[in-house]
C-alpha atoms as a PDB file:
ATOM      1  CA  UNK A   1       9.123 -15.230 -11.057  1.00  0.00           C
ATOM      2  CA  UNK A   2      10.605 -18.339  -9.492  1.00  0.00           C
ATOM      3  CA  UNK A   3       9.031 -20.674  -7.714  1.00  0.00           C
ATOM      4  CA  UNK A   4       5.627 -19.156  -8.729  1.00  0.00           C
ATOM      5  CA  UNK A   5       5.736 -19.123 -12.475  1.00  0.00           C
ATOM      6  CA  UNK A   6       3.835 -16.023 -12.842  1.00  0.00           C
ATOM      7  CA  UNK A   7       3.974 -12.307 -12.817  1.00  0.00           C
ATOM      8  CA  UNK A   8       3.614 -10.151  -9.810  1.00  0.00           C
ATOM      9  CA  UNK A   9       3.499 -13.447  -7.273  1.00  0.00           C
ATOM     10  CA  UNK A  10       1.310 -12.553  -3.887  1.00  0.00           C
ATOM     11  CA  UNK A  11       2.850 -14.944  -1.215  1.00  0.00           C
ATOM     12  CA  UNK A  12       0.030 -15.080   1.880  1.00  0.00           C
ATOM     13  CA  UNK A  13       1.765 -15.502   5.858  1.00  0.00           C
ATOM     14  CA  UNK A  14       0.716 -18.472   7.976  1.00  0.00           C
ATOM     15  CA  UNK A  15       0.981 -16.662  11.064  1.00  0.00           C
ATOM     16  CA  UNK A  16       1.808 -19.750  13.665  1.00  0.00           C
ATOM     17  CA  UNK A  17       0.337 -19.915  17.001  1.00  0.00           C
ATOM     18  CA  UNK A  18       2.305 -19.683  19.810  1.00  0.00           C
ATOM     19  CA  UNK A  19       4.243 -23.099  19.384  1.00  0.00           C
ATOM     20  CA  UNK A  20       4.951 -25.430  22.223  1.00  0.00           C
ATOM     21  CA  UNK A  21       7.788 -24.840  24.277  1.00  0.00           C
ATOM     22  CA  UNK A  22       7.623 -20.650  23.677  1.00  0.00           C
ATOM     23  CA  UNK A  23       6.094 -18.481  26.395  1.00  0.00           C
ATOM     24  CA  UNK A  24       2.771 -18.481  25.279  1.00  0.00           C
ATOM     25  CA  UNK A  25       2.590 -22.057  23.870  1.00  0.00           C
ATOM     26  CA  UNK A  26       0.096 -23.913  22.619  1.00  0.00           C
ATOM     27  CA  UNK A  27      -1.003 -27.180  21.592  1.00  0.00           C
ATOM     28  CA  UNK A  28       0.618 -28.730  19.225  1.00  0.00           C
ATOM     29  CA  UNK A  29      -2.897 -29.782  18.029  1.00  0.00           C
ATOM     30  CA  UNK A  30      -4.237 -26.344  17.980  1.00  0.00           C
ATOM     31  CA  UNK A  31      -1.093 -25.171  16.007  1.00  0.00           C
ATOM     32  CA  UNK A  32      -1.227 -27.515  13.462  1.00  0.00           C
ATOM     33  CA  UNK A  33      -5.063 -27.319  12.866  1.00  0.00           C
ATOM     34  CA  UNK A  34      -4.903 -23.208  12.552  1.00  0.00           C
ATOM     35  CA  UNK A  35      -2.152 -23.559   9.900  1.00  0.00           C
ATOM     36  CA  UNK A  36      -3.587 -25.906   8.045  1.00  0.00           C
ATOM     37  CA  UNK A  37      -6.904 -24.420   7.981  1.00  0.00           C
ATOM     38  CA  UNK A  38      -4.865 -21.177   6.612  1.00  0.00           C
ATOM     39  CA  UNK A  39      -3.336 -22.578   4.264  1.00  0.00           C
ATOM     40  CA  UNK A  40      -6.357 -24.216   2.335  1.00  0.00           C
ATOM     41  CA  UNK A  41      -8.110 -20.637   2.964  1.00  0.00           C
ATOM     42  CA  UNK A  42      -4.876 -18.490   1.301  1.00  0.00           C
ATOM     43  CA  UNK A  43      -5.083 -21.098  -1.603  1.00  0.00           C
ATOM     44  CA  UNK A  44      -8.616 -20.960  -2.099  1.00  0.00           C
ATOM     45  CA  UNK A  45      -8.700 -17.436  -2.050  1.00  0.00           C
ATOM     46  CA  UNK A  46      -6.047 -17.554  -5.115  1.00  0.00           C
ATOM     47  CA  UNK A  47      -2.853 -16.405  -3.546  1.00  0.00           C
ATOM     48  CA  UNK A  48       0.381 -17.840  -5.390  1.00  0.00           C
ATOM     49  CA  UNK A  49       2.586 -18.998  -2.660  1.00  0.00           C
ATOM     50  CA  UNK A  50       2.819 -19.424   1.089  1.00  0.00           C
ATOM     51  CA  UNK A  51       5.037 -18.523   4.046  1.00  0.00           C
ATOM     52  CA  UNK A  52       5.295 -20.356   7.615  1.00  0.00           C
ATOM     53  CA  UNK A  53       7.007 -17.856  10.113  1.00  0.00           C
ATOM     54  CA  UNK A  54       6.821 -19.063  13.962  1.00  0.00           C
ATOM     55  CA  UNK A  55       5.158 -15.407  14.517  1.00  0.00           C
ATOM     56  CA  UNK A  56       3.425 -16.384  17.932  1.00  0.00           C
ATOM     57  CA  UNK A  57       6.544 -17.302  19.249  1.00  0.00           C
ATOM     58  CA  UNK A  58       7.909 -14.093  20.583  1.00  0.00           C
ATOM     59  CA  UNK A  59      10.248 -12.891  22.468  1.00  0.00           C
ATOM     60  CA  UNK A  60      12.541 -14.487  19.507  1.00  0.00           C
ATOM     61  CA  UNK A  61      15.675 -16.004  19.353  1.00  0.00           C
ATOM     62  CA  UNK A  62      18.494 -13.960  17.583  1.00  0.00           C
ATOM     63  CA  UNK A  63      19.644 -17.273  14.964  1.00  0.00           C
ATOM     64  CA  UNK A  64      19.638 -20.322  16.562  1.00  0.00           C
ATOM     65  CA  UNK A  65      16.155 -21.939  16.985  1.00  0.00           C
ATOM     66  CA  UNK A  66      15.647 -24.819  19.198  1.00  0.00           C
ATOM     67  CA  UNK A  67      15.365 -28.248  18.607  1.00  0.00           C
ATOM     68  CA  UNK A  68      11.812 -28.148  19.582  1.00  0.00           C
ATOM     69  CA  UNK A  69      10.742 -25.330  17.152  1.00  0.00           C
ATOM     70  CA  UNK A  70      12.904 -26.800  14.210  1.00  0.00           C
ATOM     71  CA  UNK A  71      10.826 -29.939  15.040  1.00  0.00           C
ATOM     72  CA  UNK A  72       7.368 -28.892  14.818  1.00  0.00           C
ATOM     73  CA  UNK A  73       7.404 -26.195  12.086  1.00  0.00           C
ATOM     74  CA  UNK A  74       9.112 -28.880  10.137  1.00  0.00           C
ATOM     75  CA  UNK A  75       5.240 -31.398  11.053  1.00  0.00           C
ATOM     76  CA  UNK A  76       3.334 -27.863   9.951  1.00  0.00           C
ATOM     77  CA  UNK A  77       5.335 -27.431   6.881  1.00  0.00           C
ATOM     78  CA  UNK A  78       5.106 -31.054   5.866  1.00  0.00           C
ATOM     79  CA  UNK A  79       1.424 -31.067   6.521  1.00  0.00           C
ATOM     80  CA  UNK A  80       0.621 -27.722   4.479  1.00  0.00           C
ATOM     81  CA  UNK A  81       2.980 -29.105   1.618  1.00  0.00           C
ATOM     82  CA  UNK A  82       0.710 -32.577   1.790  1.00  0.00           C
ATOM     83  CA  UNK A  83      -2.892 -30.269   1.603  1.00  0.00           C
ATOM     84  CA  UNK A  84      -2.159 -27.495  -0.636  1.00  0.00           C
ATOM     85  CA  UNK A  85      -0.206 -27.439  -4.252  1.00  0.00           C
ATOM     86  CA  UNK A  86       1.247 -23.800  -3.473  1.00  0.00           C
ATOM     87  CA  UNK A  87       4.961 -23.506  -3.635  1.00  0.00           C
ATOM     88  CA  UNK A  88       5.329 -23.007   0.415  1.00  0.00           C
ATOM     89  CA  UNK A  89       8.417 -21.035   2.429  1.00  0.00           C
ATOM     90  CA  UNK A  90      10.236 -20.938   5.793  1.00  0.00           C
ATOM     91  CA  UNK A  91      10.552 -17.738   8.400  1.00  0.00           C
ATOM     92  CA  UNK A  92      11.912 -18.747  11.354  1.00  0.00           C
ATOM     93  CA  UNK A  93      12.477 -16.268  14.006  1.00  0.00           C
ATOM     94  CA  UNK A  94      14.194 -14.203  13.984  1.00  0.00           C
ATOM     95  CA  UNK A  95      16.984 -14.917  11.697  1.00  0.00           C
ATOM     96  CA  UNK A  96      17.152 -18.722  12.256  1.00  0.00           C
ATOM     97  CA  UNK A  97      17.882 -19.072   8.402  1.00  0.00           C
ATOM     98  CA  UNK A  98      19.883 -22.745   8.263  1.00  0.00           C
ATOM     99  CA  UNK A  99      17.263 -23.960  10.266  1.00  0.00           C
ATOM    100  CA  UNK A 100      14.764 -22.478   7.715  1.00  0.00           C
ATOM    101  CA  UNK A 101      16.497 -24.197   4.753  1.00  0.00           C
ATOM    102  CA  UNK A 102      16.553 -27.339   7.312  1.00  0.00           C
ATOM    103  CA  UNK A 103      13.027 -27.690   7.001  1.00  0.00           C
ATOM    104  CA  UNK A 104      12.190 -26.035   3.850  1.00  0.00           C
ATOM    105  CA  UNK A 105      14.601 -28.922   2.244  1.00  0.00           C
ATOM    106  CA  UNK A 106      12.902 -31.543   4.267  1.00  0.00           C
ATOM    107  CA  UNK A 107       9.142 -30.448   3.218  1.00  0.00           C
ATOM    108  CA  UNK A 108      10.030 -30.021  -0.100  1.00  0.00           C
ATOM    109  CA  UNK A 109       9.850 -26.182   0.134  1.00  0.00           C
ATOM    110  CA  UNK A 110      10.709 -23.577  -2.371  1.00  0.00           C
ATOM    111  CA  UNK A 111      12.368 -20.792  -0.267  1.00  0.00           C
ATOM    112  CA  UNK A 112      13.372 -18.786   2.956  1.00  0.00           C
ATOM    113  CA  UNK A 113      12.891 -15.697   4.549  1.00  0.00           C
ATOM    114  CA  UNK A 114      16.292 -14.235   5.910  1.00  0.00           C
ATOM    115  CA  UNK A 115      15.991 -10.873   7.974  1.00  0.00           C
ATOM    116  CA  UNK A 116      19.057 -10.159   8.241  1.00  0.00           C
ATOM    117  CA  UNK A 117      21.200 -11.694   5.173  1.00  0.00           C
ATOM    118  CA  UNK A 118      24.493  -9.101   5.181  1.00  0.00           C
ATOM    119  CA  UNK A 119      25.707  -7.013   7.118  1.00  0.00           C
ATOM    120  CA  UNK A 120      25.107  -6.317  11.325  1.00  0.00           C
ATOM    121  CA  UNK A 121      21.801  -4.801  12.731  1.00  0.00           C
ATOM    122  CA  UNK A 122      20.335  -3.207  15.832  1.00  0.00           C
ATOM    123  CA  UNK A 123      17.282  -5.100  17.268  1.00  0.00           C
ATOM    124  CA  UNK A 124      15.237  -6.102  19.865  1.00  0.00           C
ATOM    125  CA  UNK A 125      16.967  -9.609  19.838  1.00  0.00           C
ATOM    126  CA  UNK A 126      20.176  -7.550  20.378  1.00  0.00           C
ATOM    127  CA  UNK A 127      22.738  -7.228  17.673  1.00  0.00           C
ATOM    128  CA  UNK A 128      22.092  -9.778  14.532  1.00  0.00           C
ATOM    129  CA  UNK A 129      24.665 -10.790  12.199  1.00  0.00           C
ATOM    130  CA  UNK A 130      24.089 -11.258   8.780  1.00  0.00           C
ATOM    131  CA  UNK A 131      23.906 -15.199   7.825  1.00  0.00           C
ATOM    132  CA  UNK A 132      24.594 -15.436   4.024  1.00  0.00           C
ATOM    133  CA  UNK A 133      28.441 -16.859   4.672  1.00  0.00           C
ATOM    134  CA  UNK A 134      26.675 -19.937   7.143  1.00  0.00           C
ATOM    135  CA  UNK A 135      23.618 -20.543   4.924  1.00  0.00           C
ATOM    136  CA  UNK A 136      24.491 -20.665   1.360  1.00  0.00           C
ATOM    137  CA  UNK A 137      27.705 -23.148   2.887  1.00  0.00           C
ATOM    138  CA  UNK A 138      24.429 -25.284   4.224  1.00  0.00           C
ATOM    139  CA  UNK A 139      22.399 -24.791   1.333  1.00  0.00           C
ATOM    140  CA  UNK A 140      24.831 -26.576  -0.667  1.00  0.00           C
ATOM    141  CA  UNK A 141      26.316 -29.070   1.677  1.00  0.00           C
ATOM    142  CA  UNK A 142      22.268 -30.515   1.525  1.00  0.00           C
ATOM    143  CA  UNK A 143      21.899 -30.611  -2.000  1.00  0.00           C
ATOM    144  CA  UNK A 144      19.508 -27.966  -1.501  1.00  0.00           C
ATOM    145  CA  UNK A 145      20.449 -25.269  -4.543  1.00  0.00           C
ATOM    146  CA  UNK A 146      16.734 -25.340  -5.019  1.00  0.00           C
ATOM    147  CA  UNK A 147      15.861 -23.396  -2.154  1.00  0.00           C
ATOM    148  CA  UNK A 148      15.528 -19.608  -2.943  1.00  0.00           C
ATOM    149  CA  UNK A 149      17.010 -17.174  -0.506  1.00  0.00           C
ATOM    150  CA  UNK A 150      14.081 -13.976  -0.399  1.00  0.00           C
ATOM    151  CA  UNK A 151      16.571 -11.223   1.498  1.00  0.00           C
ATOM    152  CA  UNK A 152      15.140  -8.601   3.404  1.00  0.00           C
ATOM    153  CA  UNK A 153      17.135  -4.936   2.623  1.00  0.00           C
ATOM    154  CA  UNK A 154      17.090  -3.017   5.837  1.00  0.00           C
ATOM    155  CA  UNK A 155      14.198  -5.229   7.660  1.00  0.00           C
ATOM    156  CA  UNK A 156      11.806  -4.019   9.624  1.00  0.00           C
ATOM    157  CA  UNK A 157      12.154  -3.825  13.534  1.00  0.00           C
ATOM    158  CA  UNK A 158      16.100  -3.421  12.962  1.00  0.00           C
ATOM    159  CA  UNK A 159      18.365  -0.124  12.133  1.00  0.00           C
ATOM    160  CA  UNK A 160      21.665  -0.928  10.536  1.00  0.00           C
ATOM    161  CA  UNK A 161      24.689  -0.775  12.833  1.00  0.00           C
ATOM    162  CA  UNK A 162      26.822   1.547  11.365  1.00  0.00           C
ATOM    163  CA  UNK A 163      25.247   4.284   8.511  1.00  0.00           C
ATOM    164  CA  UNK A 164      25.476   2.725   5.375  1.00  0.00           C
ATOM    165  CA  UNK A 165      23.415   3.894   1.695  1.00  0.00           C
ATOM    166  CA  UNK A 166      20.534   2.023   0.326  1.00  0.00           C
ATOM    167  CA  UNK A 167      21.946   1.432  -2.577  1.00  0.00           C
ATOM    168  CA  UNK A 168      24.936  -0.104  -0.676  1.00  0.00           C
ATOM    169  CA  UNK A 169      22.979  -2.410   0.939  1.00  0.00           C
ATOM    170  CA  UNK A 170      21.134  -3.708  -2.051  1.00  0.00           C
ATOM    171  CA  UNK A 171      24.462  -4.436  -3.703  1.00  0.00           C
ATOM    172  CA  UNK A 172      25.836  -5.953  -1.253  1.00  0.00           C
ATOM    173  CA  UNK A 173      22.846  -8.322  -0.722  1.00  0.00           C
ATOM    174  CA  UNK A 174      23.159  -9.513  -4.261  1.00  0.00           C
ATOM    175  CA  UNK A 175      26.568  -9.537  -4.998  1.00  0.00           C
ATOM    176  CA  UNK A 176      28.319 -10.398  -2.129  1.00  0.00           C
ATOM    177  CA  UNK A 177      25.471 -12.498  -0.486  1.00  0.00           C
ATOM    178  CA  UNK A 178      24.170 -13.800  -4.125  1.00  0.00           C
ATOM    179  CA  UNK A 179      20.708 -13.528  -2.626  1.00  0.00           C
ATOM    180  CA  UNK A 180      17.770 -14.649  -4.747  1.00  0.00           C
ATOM    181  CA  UNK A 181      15.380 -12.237  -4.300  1.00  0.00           C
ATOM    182  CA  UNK A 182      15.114  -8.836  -2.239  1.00  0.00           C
ATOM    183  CA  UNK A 183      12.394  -8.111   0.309  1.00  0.00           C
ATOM    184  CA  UNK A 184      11.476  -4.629   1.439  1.00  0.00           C
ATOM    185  CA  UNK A 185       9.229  -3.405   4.070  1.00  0.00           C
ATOM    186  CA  UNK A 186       8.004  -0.211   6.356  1.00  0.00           C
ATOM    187  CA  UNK A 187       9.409   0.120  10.005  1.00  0.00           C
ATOM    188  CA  UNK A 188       7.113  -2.213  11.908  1.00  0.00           C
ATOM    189  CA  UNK A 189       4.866  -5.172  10.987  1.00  0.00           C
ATOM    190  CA  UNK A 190       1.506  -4.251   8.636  1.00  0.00           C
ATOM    191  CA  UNK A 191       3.316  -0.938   7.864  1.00  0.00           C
ATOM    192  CA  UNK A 192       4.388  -0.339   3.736  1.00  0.00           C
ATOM    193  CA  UNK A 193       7.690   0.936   2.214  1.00  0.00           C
ATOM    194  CA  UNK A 194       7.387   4.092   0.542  1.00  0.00           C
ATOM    195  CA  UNK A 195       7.295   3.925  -3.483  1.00  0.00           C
ATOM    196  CA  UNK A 196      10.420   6.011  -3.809  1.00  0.00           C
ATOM    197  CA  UNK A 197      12.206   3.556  -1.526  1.00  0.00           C
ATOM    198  CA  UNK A 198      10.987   0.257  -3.497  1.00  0.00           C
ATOM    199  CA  UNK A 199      12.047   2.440  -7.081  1.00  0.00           C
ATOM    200  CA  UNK A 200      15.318   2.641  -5.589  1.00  0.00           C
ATOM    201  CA  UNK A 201      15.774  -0.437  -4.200  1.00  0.00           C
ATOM    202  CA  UNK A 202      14.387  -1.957  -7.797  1.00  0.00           C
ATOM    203  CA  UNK A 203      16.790   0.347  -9.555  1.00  0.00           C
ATOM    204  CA  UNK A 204      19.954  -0.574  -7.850  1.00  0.00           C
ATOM    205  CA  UNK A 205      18.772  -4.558  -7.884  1.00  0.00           C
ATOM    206  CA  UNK A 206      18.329  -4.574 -11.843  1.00  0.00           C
ATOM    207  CA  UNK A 207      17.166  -8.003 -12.487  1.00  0.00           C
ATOM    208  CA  UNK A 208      16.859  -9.643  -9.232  1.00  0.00           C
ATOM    209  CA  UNK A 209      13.273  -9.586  -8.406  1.00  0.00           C
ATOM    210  CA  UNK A 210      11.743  -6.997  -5.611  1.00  0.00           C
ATOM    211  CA  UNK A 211       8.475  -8.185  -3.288  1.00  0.00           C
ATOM    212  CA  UNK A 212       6.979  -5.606  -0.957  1.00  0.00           C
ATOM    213  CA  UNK A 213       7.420  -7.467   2.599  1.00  0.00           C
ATOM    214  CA  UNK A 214       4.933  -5.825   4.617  1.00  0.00           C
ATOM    215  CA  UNK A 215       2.087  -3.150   4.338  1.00  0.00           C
ATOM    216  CA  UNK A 216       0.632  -3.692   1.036  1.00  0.00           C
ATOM    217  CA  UNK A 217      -3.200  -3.219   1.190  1.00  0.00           C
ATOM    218  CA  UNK A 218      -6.423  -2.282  -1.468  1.00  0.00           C
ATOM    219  CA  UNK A 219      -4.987   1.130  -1.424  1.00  0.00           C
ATOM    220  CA  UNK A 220      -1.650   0.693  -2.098  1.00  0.00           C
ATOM    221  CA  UNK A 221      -1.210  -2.297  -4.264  1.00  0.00           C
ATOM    222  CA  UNK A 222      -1.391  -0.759  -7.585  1.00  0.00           C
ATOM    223  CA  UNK A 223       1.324   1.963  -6.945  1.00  0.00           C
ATOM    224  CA  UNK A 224       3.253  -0.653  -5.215  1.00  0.00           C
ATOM    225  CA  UNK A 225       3.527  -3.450  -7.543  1.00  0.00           C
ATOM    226  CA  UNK A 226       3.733  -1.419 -10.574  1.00  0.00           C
ATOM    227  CA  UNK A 227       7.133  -1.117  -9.604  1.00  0.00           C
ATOM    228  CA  UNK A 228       7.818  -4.260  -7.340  1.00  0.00           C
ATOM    229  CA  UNK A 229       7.914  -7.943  -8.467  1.00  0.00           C
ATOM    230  CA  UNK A 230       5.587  -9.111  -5.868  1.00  0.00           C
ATOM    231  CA  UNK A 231       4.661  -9.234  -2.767  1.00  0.00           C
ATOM    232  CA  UNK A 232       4.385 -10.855   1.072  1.00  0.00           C
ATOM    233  CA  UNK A 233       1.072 -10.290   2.473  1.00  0.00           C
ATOM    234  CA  UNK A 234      -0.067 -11.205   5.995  1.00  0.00           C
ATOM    235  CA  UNK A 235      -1.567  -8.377   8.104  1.00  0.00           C
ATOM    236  CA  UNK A 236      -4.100  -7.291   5.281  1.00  0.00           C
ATOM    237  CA  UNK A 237      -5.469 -10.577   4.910  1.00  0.00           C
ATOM    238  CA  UNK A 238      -6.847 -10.713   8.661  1.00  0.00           C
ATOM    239  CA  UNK A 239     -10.186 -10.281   9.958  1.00  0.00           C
ATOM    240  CA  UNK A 240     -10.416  -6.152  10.053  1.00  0.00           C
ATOM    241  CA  UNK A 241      -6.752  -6.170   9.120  1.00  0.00           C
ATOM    242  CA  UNK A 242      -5.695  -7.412  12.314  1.00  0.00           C
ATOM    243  CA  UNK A 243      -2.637  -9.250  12.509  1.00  0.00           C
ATOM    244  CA  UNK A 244      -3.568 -11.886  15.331  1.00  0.00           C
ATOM    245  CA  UNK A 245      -7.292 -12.038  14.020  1.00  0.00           C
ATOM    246  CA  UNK A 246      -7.738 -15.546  11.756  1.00  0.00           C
ATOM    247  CA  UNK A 247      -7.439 -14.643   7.942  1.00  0.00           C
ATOM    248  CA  UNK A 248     -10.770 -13.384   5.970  1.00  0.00           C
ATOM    249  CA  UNK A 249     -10.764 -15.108   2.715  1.00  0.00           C
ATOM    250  CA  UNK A 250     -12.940 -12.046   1.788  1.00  0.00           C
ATOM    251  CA  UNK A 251      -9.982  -9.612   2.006  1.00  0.00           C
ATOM    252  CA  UNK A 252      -7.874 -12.125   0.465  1.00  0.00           C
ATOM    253  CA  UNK A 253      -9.919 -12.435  -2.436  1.00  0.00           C
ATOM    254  CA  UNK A 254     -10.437  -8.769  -3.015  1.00  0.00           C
ATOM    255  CA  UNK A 255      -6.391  -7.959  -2.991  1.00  0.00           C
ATOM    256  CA  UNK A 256      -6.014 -10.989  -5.135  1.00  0.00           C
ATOM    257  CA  UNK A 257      -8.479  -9.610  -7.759  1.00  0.00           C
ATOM    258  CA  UNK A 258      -6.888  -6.311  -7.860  1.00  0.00           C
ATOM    259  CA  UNK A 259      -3.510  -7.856  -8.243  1.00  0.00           C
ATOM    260  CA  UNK A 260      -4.649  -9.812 -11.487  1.00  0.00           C
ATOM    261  CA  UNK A 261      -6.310  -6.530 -12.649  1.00  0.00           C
ATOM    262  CA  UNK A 262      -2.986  -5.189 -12.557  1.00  0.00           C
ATOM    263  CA  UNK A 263      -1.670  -8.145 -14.028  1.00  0.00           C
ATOM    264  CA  UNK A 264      -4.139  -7.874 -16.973  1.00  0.00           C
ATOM    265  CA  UNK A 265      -3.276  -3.932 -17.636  1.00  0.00           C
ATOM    266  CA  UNK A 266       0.378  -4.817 -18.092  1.00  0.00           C
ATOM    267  CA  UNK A 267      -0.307  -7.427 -20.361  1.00  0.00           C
ATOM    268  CA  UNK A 268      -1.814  -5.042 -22.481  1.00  0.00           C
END
């Protein structure tokens, strides 16, 4: 799967300290250090890919990110890229997607995270708009085709405005908002999609890859990913699985070697 060049791709979350200038900032020092440290951590531990999202940074702006945030999650990104060799992506809060592919493009990163991609949600930033008219328009005014669009199909934290089917959704996320990859997740952060959901998210999406976007865990991984492409780990690689806890190369390790397990038995 691209970036990764391999099967079944786990992408680990840099979790970012409160940043300066949010309600519970820190120093930019502080910041910096954590998400490096992370980084080299995620990699050693033999993940396939990172994510940056500005996670400390809450309450969250619906999709327009200050200058301040743009500013130094493009130093963290540019730092990580310089450390590790991991294709690296963008999450900015809460649906601050140009401003993702902003950075991503100036970092040399390989994709974004967009919540909210088609389509209008409820959420507790108020009501979101999808972004895939704005972004894609930006993509390609920067040169930037490179940059991967990861699309999450009914996100977490968010109900869809008006009723509208799954399978809908998923179509319209690909065909009308050409996105590059899908991401699905449970209701709230650390919690899993169901494995009848991802089948029918997978089956409507055909050949446009599928990662699990939240939840996935030793438990769940190989009834997960048998049918998903991937996935986007954070939560499960923290100390005792807690989300604001530093990451326990341990736990990251032990996922990682049941994902290649998984890896070897299709192979077969």
């Amino acid at each position: 799967m691209e970036p990764f060049g391999i099967e079944k791709p786990i992408i680990g979350v840099i979790h970012l300290l409160p940043l300066p200038g949010s309600p519970k900032g820190q120093s930019f020092d502080s910041v910096l250090k954590r998400a490096v440290s992370e980084a080299l951590i995620l990699e050693e531990g033999g993940v396939d890919g990172l994510i940056i999202e500005n996670f400390g940074d809450a309450p969250y702006v619906k999709d327009n990110a200050g200058p301040e945030t743009i500013a130094f999650m493009t130093a963290i990104a540019k730092e990580i890229s310089m450390s590790v060799s991991l294709p690296l992506g963008i999450n900015i809060l809460r649906n601050c997607v140009d401003s993702a592919i902003a950075v991503a493009a100036a970092t040399g990163g390989k994709f974004v995270r967009a919540n909210v991609w088609v389509g209008v949600y409820i959420t507790d930033q108020g009501l979101i708009e999808g972004k895939a008219y704005s972004a894609l328009r930006f993509r390609k005014a920067l040169g930037a085709d490179h940059i991967k669009i990861f699309a999450d199909v009914r996100v977490k934290h968010a109900h869809p405005i008006v009723p509208i089917s799954i399978e809908d959704e998923v179509k319209d996320n690909i065909e009308r908002g050409l996105a590059d990859a899908l991401i699905v997740t449970g209701p709230r952060t650390g919690q899993p999609p169901s494995s009848e959901y991802v089948s029918n998210v997978k089956k409507v999406a055909g050949e446009v890859p599928v990662l699990i976007g939240s939840g996935l865990n030793l438990n769940n991984t190989k009834e997960l990913l048998t049918i998903a492409d991937g996935a986007i780990v954070g939560t499960f690689f923290k100390a005792d699985g807690i989300i604001t806890n530093p990451i326990d190369i341990k736990r990251v390790r032990s996922l990682i070697s049941l994902v290649k397990e998984l890896r070897r038995t299709k192979q077969k």
